[in-house]
PDB file of N, CA and C in Angstrom:
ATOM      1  N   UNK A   1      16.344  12.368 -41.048  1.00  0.00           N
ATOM      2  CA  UNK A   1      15.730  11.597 -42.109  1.00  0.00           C
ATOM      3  C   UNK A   1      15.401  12.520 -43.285  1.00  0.00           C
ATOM      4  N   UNK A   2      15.774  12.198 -44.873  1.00  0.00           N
ATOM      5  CA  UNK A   2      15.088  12.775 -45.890  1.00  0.00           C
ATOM      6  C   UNK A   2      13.966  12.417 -45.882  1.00  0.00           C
ATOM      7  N   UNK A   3      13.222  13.677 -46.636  1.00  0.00           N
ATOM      8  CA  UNK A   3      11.666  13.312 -47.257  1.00  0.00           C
ATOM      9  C   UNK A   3      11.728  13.720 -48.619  1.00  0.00           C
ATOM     10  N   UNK A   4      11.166  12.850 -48.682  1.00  0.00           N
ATOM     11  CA  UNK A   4      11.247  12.985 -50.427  1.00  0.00           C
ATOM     12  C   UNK A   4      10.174  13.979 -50.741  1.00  0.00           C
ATOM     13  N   UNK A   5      10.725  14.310 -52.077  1.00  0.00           N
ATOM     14  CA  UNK A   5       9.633  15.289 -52.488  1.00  0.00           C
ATOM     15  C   UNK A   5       8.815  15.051 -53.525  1.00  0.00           C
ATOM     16  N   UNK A   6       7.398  15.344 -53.543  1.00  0.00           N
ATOM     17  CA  UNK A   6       6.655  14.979 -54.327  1.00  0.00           C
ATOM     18  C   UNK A   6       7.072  15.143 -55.657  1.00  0.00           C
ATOM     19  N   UNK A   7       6.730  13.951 -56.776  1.00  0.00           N
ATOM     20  CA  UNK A   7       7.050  14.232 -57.911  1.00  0.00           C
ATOM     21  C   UNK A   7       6.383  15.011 -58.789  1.00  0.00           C
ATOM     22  N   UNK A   8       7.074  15.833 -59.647  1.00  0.00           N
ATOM     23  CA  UNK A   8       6.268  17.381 -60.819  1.00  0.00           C
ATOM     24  C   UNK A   8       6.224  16.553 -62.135  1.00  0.00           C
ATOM     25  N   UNK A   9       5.304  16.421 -62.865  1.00  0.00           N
ATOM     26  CA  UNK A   9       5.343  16.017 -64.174  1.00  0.00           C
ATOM     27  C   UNK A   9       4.947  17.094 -65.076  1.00  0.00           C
ATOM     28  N   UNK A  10       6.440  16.406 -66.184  1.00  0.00           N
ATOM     29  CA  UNK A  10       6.203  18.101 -66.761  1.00  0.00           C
ATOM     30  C   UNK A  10       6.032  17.126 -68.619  1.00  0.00           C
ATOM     31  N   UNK A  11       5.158  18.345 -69.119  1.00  0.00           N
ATOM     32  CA  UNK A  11       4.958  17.585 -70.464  1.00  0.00           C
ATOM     33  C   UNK A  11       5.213  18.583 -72.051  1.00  0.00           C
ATOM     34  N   UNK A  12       6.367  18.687 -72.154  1.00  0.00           N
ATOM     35  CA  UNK A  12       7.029  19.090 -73.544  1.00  0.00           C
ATOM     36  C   UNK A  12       6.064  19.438 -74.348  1.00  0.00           C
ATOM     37  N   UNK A  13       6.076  20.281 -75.345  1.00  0.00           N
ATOM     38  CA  UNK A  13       5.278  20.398 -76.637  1.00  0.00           C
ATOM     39  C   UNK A  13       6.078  21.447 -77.294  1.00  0.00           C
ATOM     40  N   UNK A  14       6.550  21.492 -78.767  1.00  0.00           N
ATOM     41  CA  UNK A  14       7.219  22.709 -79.298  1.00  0.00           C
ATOM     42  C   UNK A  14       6.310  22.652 -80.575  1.00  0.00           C
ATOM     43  N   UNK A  15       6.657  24.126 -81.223  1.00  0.00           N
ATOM     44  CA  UNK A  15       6.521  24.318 -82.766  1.00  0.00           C
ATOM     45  C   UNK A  15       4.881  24.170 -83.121  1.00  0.00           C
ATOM     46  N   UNK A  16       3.826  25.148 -81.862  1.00  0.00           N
ATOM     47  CA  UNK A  16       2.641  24.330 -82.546  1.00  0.00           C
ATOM     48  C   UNK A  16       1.921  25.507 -83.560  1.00  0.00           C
ATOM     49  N   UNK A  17       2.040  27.037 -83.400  1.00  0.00           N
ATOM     50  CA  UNK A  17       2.032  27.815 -84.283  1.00  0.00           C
ATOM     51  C   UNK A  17       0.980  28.082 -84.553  1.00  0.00           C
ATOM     52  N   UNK A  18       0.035  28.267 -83.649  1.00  0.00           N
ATOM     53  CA  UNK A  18      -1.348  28.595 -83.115  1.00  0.00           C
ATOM     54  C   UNK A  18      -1.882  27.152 -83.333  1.00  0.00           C
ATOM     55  N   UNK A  19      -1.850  26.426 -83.587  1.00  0.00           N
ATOM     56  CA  UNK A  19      -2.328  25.293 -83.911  1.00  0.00           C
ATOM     57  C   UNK A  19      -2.914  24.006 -82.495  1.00  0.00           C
ATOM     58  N   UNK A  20      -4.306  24.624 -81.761  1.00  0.00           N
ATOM     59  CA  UNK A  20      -4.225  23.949 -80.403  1.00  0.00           C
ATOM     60  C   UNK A  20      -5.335  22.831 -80.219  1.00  0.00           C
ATOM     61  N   UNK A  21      -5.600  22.407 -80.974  1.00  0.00           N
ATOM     62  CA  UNK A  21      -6.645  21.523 -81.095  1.00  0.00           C
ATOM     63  C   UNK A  21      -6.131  20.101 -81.146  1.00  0.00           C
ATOM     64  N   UNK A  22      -5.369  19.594 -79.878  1.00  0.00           N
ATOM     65  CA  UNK A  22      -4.606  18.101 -80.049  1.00  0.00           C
ATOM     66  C   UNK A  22      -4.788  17.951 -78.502  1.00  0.00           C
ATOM     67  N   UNK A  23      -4.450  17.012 -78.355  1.00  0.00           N
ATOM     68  CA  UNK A  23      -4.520  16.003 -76.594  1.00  0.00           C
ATOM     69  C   UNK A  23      -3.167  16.796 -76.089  1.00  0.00           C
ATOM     70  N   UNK A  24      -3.272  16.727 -75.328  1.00  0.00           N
ATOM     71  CA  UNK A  24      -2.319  16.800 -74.282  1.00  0.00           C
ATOM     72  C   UNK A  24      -1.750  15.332 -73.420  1.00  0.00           C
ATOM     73  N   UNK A  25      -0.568  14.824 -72.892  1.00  0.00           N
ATOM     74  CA  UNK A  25      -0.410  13.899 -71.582  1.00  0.00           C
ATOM     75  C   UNK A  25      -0.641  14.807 -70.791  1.00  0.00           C
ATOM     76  N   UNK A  26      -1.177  14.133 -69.553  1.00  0.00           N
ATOM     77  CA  UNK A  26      -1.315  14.629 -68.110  1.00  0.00           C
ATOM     78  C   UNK A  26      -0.375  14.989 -67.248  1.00  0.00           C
ATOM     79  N   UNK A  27      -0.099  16.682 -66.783  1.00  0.00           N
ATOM     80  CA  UNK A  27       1.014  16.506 -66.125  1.00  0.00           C
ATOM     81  C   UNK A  27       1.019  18.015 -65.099  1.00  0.00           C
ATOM     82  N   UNK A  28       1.710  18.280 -64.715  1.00  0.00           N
ATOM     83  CA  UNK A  28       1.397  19.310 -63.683  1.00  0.00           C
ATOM     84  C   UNK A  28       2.241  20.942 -64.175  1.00  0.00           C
ATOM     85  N   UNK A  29       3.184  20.689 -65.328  1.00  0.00           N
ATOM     86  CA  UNK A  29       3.804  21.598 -66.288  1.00  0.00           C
ATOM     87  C   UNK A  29       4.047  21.543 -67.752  1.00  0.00           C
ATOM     88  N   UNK A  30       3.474  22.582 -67.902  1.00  0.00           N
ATOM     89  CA  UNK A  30       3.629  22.278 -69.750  1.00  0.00           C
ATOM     90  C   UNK A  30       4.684  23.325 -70.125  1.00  0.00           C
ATOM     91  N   UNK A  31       5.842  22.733 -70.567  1.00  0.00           N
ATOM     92  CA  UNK A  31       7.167  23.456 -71.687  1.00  0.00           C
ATOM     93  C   UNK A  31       6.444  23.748 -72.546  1.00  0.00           C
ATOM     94  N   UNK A  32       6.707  24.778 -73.651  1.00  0.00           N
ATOM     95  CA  UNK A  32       6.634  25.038 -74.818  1.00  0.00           C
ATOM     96  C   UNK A  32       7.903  25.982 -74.738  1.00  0.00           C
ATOM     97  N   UNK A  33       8.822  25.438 -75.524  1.00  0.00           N
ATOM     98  CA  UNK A  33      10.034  26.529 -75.425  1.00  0.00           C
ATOM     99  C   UNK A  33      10.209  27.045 -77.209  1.00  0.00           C
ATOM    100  N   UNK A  34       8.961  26.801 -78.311  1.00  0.00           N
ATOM    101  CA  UNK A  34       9.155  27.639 -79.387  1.00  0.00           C
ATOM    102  C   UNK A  34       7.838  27.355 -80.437  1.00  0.00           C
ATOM    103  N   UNK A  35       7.751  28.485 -80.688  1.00  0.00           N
ATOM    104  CA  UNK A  35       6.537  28.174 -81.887  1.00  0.00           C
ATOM    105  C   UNK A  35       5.255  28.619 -81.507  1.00  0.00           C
ATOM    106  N   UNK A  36       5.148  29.489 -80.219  1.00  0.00           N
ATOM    107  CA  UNK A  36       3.442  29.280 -79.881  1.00  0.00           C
ATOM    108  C   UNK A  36       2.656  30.309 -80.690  1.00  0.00           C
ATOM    109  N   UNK A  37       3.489  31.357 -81.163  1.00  0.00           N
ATOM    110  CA  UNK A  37       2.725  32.226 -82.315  1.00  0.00           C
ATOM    111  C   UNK A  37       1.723  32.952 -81.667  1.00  0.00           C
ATOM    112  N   UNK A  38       0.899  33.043 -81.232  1.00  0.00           N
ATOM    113  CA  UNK A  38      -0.162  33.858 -80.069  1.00  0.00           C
ATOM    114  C   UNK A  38       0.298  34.303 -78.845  1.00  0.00           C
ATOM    115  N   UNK A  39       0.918  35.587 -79.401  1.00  0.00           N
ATOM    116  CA  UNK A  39       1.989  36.280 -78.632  1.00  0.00           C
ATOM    117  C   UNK A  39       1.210  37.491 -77.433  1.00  0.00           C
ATOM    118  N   UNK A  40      -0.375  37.376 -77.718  1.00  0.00           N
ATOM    119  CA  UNK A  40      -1.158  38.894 -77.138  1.00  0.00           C
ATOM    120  C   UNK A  40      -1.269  38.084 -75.928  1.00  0.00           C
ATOM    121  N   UNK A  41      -1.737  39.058 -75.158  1.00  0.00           N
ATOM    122  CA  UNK A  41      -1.723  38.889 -73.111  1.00  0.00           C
ATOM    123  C   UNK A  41      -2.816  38.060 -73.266  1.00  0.00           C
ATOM    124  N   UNK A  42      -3.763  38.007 -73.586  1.00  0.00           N
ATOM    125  CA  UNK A  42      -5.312  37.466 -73.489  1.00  0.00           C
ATOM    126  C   UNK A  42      -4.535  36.102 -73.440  1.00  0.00           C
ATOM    127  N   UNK A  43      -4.008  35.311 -73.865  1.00  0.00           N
ATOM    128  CA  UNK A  43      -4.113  34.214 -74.073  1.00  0.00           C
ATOM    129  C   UNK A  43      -2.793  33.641 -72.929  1.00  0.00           C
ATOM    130  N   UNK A  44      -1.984  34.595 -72.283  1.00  0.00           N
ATOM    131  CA  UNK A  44      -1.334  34.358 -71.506  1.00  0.00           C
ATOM    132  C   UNK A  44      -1.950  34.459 -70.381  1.00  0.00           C
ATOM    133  N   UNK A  45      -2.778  35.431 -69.710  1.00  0.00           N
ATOM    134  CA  UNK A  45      -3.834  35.919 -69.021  1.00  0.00           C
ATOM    135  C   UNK A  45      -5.094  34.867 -68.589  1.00  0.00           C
ATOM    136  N   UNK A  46      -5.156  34.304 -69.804  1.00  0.00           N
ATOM    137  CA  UNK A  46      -6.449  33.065 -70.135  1.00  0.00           C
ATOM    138  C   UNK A  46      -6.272  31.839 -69.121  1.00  0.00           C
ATOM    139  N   UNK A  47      -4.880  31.459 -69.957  1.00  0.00           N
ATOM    140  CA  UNK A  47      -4.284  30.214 -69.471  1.00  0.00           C
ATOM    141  C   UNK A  47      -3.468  29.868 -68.278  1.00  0.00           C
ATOM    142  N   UNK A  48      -2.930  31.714 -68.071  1.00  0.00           N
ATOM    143  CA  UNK A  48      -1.394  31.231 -66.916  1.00  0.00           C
ATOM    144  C   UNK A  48      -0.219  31.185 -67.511  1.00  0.00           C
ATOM    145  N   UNK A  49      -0.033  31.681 -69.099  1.00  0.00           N
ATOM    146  CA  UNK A  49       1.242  31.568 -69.444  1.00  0.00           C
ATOM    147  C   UNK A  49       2.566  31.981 -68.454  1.00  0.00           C
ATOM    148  N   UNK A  50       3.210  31.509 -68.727  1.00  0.00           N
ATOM    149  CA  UNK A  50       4.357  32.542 -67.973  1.00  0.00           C
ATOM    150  C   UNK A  50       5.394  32.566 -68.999  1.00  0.00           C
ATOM    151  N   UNK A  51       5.470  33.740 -70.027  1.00  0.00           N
ATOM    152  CA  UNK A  51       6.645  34.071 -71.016  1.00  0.00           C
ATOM    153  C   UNK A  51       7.898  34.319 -70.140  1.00  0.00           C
ATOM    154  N   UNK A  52       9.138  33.499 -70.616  1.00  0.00           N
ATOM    155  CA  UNK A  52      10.124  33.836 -70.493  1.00  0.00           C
ATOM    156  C   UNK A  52      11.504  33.964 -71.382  1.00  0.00           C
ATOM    157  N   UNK A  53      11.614  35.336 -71.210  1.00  0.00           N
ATOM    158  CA  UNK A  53      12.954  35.082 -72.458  1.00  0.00           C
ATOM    159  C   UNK A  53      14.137  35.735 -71.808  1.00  0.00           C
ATOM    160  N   UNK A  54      15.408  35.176 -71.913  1.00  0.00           N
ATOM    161  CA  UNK A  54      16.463  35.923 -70.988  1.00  0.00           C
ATOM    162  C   UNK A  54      16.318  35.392 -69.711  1.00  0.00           C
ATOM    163  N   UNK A  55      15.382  34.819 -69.138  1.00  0.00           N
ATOM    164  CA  UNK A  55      15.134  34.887 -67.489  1.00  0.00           C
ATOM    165  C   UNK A  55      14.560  33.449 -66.842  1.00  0.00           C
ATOM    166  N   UNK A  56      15.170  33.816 -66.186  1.00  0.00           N
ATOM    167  CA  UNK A  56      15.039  32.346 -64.830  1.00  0.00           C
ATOM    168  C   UNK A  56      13.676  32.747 -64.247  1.00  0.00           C
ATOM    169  N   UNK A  57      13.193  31.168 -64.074  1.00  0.00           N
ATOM    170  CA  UNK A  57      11.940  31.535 -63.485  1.00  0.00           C
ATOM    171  C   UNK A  57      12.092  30.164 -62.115  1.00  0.00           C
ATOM    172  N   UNK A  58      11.463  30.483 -60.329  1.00  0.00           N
ATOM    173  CA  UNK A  58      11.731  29.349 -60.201  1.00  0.00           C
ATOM    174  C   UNK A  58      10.506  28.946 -59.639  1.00  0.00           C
ATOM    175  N   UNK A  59       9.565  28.091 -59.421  1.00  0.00           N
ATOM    176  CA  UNK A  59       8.227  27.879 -59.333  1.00  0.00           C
ATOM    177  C   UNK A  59       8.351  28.204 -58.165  1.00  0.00           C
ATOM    178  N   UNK A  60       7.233  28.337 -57.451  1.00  0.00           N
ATOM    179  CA  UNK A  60       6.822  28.721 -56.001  1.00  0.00           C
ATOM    180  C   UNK A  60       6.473  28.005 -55.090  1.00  0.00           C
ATOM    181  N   UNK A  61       5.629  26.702 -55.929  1.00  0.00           N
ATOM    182  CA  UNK A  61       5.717  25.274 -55.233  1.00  0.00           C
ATOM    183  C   UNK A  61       6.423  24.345 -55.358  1.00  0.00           C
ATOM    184  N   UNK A  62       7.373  24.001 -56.617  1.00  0.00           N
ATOM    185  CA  UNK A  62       7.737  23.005 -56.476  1.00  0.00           C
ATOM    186  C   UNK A  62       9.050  23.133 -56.372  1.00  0.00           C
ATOM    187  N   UNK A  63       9.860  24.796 -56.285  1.00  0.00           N
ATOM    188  CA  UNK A  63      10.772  25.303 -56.416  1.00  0.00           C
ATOM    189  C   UNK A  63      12.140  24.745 -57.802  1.00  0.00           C
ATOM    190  N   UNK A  64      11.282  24.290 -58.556  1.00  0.00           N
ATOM    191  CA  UNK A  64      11.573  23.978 -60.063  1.00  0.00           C
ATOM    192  C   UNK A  64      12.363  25.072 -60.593  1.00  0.00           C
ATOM    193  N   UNK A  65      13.854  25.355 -61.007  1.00  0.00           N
ATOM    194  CA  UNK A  65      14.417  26.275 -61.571  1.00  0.00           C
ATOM    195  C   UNK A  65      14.136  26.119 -63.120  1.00  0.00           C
ATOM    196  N   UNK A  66      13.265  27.115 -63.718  1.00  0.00           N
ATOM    197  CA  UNK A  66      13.713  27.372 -65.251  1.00  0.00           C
ATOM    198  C   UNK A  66      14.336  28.463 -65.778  1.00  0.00           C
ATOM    199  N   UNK A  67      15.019  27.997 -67.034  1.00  0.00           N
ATOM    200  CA  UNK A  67      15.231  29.191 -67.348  1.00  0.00           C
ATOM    201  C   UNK A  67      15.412  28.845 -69.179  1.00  0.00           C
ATOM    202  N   UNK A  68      15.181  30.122 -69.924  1.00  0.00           N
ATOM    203  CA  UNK A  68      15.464  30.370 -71.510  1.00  0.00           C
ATOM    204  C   UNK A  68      15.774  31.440 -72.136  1.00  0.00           C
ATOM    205  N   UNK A  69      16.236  30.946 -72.826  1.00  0.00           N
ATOM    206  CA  UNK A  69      16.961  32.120 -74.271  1.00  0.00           C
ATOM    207  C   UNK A  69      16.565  31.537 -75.814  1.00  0.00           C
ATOM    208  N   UNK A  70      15.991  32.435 -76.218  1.00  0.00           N
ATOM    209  CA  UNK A  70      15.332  31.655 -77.857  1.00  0.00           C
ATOM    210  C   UNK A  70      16.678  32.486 -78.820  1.00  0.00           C
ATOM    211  N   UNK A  71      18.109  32.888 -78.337  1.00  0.00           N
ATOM    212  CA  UNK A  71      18.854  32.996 -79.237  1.00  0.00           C
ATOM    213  C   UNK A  71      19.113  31.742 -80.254  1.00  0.00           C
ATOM    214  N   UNK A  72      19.189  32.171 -81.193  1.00  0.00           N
ATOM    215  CA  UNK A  72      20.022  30.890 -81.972  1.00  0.00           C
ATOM    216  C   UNK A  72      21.222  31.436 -82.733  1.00  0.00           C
ATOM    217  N   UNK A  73      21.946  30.506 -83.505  1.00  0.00           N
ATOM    218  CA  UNK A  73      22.181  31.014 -84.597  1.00  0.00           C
ATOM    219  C   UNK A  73      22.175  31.507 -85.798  1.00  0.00           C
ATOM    220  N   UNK A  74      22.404  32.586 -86.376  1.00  0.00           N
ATOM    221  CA  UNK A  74      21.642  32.977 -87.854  1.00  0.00           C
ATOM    222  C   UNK A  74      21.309  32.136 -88.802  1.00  0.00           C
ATOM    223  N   UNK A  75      19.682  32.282 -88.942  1.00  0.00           N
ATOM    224  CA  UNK A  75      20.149  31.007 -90.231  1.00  0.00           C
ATOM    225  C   UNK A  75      18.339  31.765 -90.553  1.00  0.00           C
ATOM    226  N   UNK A  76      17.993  31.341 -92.329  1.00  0.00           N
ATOM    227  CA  UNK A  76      17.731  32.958 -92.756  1.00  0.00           C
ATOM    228  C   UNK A  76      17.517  33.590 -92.649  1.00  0.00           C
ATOM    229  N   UNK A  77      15.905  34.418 -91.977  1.00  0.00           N
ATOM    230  CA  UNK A  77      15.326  35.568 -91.541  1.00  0.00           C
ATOM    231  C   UNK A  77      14.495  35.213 -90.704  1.00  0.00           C
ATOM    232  N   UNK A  78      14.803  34.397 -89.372  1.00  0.00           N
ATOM    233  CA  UNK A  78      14.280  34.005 -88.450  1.00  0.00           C
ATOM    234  C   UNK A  78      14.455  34.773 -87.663  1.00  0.00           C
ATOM    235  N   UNK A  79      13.396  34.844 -86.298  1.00  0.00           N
ATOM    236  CA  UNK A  79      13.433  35.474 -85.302  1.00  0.00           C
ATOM    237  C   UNK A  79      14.447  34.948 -84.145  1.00  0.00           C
ATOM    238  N   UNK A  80      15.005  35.820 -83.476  1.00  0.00           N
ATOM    239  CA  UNK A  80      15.823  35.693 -82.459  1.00  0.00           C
ATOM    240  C   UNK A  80      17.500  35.547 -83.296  1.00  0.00           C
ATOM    241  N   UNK A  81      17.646  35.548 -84.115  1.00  0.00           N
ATOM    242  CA  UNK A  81      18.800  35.508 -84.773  1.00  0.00           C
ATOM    243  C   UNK A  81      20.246  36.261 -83.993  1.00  0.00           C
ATOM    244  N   UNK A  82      21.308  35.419 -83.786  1.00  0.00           N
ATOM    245  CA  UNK A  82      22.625  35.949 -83.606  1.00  0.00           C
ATOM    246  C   UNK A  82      23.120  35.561 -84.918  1.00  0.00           C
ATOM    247  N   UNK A  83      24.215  36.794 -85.165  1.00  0.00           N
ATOM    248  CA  UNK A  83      24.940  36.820 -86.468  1.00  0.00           C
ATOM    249  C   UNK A  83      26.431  35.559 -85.978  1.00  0.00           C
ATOM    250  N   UNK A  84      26.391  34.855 -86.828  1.00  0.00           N
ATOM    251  CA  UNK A  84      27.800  33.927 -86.712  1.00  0.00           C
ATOM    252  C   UNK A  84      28.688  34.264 -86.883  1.00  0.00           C
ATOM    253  N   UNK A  85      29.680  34.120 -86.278  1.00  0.00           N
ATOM    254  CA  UNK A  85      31.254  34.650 -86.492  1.00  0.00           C
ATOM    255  C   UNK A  85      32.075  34.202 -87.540  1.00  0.00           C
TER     256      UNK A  85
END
């Protein structure tokens, strides 16, 4: 017999640029995959961040695979920039 597995709710947010004073939905993972601007440990440390760039991460409980790359393509003097061919 399968057992199902409990469901993970995960709740998106991009681009907030220190800017943290808004609601949240309720959920058991929060994405932020750009913009968080408060880059020092304290606030990763604080909260539980888990920065990832280049690298797979896979949760421990819910065995959730993530993974990211903030490459993009060049476009003007943004961070993470690849040059276009």
């Amino acid at each position: 017999m399968i057992h199902p597995r409990p469901s993970t709710r995960l709740v998106c947010i991009s681009d907030t640029h220190s800017h943290y004073s808004f609601d949240l939905l309720d959920g058991d993972i929060l994405l932020h995959p750009g913009g968080i601007s408060r880059t020092d440990s304290s606030i990763r440390n604080d909260f539980g961040i888990i920065y990832l760039q280049d690298e797979i991460y896979v949760g421990p409980v819910t065995e959730l695979k993530l993974c990211e790359s903030p490459w993009q393509p060049e476009f003007c003097d943004w961070a993470f920039n690849v040059e276009r061919e």
